[in-house]
Every structure is written in C-alpha cells, then in structure tokens.
PDB file of N, CA and C in Angstrom:
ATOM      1  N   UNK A   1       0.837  -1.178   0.000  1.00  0.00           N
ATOM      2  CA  UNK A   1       0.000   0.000   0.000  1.00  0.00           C
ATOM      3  C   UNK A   1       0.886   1.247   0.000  1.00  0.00           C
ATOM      4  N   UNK A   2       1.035   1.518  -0.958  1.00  0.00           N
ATOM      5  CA  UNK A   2       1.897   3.198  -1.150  1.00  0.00           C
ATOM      6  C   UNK A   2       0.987   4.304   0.299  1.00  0.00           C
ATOM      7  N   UNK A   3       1.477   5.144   0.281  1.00  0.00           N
ATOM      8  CA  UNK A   3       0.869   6.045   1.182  1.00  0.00           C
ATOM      9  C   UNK A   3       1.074   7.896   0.351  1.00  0.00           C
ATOM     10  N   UNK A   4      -0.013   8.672   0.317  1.00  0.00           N
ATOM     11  CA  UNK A   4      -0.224   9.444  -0.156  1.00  0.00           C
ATOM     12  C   UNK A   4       0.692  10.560   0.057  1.00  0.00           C
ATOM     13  N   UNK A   5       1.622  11.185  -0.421  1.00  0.00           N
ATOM     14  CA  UNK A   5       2.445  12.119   0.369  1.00  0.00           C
ATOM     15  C   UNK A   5       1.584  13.946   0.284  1.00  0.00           C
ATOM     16  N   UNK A   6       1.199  15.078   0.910  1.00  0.00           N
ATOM     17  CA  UNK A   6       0.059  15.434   0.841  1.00  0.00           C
ATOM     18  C   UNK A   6       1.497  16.832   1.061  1.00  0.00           C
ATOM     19  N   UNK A   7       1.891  17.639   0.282  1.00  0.00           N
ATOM     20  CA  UNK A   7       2.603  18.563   0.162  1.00  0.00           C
ATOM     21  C   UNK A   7       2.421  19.854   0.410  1.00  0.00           C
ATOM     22  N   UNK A   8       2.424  21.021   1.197  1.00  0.00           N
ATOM     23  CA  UNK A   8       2.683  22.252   1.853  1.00  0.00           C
ATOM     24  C   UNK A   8       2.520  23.117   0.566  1.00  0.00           C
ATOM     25  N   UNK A   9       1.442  23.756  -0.134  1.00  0.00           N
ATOM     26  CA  UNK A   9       1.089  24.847  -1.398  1.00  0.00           C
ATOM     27  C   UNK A   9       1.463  25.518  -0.202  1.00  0.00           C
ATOM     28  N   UNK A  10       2.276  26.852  -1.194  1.00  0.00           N
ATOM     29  CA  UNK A  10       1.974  28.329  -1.199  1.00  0.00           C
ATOM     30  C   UNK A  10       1.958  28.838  -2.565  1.00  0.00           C
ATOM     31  N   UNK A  11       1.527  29.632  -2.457  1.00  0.00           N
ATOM     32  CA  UNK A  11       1.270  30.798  -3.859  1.00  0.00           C
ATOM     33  C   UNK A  11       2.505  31.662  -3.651  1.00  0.00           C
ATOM     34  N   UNK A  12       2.665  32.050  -4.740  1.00  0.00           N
ATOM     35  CA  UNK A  12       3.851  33.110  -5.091  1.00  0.00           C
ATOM     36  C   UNK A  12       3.580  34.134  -3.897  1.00  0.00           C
ATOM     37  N   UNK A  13       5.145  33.893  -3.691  1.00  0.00           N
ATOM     38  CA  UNK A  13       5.601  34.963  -2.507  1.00  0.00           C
ATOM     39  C   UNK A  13       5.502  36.477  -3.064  1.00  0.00           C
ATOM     40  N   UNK A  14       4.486  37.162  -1.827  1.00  0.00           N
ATOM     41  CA  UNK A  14       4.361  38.566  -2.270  1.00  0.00           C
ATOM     42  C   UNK A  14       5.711  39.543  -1.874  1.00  0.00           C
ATOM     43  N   UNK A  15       5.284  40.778  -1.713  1.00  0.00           N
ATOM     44  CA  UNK A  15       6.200  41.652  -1.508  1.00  0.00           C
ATOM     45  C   UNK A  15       6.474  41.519   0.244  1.00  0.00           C
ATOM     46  N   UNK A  16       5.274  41.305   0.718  1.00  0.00           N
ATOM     47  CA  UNK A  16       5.116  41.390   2.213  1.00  0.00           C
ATOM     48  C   UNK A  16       5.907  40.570   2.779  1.00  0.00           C
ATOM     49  N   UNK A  17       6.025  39.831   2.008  1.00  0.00           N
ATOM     50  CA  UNK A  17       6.966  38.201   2.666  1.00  0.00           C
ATOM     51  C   UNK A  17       8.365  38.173   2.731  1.00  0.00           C
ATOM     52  N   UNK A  18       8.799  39.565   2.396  1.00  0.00           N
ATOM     53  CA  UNK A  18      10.188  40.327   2.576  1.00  0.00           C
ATOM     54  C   UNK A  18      10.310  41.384   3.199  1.00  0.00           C
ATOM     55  N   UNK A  19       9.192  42.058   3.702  1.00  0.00           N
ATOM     56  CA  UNK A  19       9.180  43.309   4.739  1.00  0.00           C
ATOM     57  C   UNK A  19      10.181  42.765   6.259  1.00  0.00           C
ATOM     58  N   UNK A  20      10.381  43.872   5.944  1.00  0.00           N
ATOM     59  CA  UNK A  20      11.420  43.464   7.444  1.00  0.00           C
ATOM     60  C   UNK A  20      10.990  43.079   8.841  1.00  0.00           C
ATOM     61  N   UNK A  21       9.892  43.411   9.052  1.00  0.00           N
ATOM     62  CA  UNK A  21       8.913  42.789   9.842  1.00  0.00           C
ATOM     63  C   UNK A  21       9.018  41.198  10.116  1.00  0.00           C
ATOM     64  N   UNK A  22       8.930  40.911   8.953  1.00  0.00           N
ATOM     65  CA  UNK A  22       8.575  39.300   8.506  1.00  0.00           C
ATOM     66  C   UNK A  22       9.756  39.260   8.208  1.00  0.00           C
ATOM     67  N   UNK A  23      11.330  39.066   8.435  1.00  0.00           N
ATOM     68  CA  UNK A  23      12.264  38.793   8.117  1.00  0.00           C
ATOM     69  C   UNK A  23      12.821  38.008   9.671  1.00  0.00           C
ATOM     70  N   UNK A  24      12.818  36.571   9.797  1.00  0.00           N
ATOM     71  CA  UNK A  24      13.064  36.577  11.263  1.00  0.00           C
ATOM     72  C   UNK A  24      14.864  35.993  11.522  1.00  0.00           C
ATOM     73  N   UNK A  25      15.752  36.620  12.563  1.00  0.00           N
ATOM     74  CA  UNK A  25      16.908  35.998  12.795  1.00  0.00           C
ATOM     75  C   UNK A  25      16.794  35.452  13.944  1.00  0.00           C
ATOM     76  N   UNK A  26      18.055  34.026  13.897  1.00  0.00           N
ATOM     77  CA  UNK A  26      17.778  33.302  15.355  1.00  0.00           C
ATOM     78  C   UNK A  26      18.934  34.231  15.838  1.00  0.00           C
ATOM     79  N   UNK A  27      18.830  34.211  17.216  1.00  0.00           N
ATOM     80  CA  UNK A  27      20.077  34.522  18.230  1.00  0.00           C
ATOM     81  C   UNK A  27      19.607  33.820  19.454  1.00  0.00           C
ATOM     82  N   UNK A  28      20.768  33.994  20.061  1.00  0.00           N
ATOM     83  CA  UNK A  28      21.107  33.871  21.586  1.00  0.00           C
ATOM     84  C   UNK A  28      20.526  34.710  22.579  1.00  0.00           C
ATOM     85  N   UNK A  29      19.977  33.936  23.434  1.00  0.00           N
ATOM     86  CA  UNK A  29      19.773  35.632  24.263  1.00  0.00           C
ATOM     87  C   UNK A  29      19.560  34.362  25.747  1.00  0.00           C
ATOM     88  N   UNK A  30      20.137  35.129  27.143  1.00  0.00           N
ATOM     89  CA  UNK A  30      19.682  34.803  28.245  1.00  0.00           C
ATOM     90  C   UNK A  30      18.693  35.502  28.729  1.00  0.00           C
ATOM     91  N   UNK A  31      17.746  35.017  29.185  1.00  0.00           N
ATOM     92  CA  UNK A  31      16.303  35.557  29.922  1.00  0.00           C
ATOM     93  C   UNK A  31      16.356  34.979  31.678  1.00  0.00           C
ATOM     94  N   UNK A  32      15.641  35.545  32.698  1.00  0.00           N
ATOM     95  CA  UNK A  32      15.426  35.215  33.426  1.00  0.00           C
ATOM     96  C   UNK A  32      13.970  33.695  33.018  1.00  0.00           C
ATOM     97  N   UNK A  33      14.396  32.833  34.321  1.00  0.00           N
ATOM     98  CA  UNK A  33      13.995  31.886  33.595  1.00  0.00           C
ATOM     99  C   UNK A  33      11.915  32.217  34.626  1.00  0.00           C
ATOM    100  N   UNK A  34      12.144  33.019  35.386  1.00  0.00           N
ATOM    101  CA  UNK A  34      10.518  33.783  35.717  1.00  0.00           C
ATOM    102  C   UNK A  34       9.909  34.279  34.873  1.00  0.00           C
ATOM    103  N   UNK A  35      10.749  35.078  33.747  1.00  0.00           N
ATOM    104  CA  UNK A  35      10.440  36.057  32.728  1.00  0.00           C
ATOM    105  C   UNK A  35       9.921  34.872  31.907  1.00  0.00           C
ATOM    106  N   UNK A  36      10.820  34.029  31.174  1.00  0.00           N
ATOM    107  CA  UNK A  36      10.145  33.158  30.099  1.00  0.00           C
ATOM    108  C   UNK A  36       9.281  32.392  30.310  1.00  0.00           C
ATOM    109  N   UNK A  37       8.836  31.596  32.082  1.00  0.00           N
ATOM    110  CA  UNK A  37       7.928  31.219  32.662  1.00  0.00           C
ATOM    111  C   UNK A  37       6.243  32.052  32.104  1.00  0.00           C
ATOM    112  N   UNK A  38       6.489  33.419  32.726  1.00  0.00           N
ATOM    113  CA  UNK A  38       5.789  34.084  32.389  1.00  0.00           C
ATOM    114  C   UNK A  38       5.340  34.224  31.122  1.00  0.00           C
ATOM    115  N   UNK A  39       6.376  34.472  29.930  1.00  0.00           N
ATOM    116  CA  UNK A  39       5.778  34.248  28.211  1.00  0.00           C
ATOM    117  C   UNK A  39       5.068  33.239  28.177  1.00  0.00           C
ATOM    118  N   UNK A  40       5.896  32.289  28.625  1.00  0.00           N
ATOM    119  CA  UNK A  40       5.629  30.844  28.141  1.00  0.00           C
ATOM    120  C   UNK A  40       3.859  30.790  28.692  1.00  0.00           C
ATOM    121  N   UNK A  41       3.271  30.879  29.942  1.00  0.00           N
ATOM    122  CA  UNK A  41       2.273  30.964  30.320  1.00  0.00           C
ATOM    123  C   UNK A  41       1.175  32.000  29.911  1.00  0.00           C
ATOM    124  N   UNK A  42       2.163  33.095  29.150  1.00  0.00           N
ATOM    125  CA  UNK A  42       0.496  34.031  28.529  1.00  0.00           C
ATOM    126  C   UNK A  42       0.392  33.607  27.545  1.00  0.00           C
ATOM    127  N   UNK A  43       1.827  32.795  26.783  1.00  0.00           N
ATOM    128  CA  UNK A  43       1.255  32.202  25.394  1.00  0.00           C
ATOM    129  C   UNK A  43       0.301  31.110  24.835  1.00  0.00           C
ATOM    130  N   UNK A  44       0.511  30.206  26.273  1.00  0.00           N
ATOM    131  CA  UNK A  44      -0.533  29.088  26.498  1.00  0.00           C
ATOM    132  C   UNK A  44      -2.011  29.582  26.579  1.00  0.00           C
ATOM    133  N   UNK A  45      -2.077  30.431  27.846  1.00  0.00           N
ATOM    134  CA  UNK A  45      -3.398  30.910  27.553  1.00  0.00           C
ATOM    135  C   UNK A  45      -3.867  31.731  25.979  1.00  0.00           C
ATOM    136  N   UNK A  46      -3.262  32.428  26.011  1.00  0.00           N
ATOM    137  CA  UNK A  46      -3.693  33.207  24.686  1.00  0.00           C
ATOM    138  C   UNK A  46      -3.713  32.361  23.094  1.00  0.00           C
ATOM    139  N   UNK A  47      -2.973  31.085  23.376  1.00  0.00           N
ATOM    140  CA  UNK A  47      -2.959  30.185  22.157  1.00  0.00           C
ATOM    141  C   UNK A  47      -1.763  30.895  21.347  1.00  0.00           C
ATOM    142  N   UNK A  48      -0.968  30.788  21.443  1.00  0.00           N
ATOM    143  CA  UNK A  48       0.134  31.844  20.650  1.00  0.00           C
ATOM    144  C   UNK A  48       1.569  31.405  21.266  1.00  0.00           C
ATOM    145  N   UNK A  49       2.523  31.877  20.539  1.00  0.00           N
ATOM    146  CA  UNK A  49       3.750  31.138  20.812  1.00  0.00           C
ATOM    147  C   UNK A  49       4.646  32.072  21.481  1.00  0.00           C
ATOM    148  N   UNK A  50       5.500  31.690  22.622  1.00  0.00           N
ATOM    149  CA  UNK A  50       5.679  32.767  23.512  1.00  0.00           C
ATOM    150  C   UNK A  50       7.019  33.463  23.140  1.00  0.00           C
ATOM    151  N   UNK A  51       8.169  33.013  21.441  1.00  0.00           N
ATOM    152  CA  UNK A  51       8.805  33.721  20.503  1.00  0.00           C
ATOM    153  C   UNK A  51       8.259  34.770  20.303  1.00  0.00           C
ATOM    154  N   UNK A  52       6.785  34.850  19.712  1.00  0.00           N
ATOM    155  CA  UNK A  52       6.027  35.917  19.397  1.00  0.00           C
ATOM    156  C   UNK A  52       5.637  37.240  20.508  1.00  0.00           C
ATOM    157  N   UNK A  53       5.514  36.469  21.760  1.00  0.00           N
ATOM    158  CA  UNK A  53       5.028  38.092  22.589  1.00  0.00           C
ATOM    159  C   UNK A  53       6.494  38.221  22.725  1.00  0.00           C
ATOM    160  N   UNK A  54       7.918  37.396  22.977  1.00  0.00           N
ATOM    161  CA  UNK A  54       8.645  37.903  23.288  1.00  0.00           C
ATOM    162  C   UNK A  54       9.081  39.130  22.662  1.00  0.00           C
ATOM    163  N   UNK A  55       8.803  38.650  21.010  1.00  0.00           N
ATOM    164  CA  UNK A  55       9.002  39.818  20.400  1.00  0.00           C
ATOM    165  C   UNK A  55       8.301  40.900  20.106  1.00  0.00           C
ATOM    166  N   UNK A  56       7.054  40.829  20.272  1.00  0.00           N
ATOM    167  CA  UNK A  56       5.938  41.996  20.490  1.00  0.00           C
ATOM    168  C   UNK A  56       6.404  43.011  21.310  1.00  0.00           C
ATOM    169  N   UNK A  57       6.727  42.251  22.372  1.00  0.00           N
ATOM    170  CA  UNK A  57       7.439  43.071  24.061  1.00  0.00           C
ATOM    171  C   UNK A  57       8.536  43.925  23.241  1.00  0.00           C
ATOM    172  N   UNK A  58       9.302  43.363  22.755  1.00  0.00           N
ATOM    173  CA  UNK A  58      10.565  44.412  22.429  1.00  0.00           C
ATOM    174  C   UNK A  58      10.196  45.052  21.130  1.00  0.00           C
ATOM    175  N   UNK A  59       9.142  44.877  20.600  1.00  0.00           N
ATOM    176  CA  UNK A  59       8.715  45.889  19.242  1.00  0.00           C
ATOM    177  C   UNK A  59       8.369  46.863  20.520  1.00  0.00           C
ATOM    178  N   UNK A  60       7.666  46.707  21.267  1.00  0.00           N
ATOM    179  CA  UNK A  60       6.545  48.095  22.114  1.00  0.00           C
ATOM    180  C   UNK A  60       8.023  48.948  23.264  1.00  0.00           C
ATOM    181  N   UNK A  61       8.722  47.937  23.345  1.00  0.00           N
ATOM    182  CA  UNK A  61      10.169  48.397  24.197  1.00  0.00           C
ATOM    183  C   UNK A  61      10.609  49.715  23.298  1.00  0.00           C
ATOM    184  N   UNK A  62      11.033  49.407  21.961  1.00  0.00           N
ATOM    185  CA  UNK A  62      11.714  50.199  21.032  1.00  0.00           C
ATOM    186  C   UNK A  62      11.055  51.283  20.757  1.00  0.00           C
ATOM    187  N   UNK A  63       9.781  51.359  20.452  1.00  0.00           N
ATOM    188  CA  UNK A  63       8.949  52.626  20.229  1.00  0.00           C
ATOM    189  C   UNK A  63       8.537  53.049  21.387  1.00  0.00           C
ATOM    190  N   UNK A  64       8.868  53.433  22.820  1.00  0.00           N
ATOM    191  CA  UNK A  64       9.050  53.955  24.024  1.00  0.00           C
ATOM    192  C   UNK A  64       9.674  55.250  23.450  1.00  0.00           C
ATOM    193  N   UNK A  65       9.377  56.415  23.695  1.00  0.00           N
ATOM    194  CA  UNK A  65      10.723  57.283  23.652  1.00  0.00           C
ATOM    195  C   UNK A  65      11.898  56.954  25.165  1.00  0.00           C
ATOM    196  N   UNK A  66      13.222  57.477  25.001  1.00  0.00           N
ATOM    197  CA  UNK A  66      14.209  57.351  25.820  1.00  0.00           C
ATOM    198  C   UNK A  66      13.923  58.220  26.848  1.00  0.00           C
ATOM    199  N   UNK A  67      14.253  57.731  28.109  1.00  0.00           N
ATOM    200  CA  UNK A  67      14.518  58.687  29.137  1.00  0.00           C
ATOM    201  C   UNK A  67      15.279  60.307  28.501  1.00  0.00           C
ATOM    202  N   UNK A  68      16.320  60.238  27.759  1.00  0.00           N
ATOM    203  CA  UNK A  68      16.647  61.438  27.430  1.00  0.00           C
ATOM    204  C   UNK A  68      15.736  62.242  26.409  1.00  0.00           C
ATOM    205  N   UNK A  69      14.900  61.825  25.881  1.00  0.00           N
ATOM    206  CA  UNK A  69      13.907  62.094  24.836  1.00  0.00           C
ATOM    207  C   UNK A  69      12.520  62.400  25.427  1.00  0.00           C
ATOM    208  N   UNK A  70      12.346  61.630  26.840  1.00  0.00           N
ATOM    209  CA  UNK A  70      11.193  62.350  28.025  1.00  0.00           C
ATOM    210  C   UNK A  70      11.543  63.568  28.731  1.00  0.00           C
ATOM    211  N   UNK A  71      12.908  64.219  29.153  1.00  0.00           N
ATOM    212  CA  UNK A  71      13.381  64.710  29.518  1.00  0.00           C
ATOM    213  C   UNK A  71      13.620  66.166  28.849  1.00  0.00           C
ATOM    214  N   UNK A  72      14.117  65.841  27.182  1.00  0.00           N
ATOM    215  CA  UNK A  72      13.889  67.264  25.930  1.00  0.00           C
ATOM    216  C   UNK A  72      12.652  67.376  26.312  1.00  0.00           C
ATOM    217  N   UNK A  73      11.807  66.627  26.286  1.00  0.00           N
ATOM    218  CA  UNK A  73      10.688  66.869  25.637  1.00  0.00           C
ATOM    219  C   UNK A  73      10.016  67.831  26.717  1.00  0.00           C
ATOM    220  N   UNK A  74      10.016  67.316  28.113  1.00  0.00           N
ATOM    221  CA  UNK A  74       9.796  67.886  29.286  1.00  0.00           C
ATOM    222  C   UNK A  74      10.428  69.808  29.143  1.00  0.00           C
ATOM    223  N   UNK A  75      11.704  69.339  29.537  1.00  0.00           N
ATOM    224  CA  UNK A  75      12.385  71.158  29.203  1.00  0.00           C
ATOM    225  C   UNK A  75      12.064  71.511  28.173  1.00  0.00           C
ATOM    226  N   UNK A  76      11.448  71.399  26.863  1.00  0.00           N
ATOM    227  CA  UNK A  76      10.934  71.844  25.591  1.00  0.00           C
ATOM    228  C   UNK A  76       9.364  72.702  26.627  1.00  0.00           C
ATOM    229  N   UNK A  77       9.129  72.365  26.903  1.00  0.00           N
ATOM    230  CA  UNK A  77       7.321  72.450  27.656  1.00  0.00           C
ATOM    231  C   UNK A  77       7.893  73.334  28.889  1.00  0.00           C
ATOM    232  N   UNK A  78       8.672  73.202  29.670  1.00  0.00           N
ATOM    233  CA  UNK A  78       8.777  73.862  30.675  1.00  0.00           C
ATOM    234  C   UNK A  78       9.469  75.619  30.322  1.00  0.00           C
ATOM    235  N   UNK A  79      10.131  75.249  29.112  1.00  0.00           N
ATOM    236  CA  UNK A  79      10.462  76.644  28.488  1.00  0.00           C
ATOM    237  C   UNK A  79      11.813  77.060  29.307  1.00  0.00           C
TER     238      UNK A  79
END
C-alpha cells in the first residue's frame, strides 16, 4: 500500500513576505527563567507562541521614547 504524500502549497511569494517585519533571525539571548515562565504561560493561555510576545514586548520596548527624549521633551514644555 503506497501512502499518499500530501505537500505544503503556497502561492507566489508577495512583496510582504520580505518586509522586514517578517524577516526573522535566530540569536542567543539569556532571559530570566521567571520572565520566560511568564511568556511561556500568557502564550498558552492566549494560544500563541511565547517567541512571538517575546518579540511583540521588544517591538513596544523600542517605540518607548528614551529617558533622554522624556526629559527634551519635558524642558521643551517647561520653556
């Protein structure tokens, strides 16, 4: 009895599928192992993989302005 081998379609890769967004690299990184506890457990609940909030977390980290950039911004206002 042969067995059916059932193969992975995609359609032609768009433009999006090269946005840098969607471009993913592995690295190294040490975490506290509470911290990844924690991913690991909102990802379970939420159904989602806890790579993904890790990196959500540091997309919303990066678009923070800087302490020195709260600070212009502050003496900009205070005059």
């Amino acid at each position: 009895m042969k067995k059916k081998i059932n193969y992975a379609q995609k359609d032609v890769l768009s433009d999006k599928d090269f946005e840098s967004q969607n471009i993913k690299e592995r690295i190294t990184i040490w975490i506290d192992e509470s911290t990844l506890d924690a991913f690991r457990q909102r990802a379970k609940e939420e159904g989602s993989k806890y790579q993904a909030l890790i990196n959500q977390a540091l997309q919303e980290a990066i678009k923070k302005p800087s302490l020195v950039e709260r600070v212009e911004r502050l003496e900009k206002k205070i005059g």
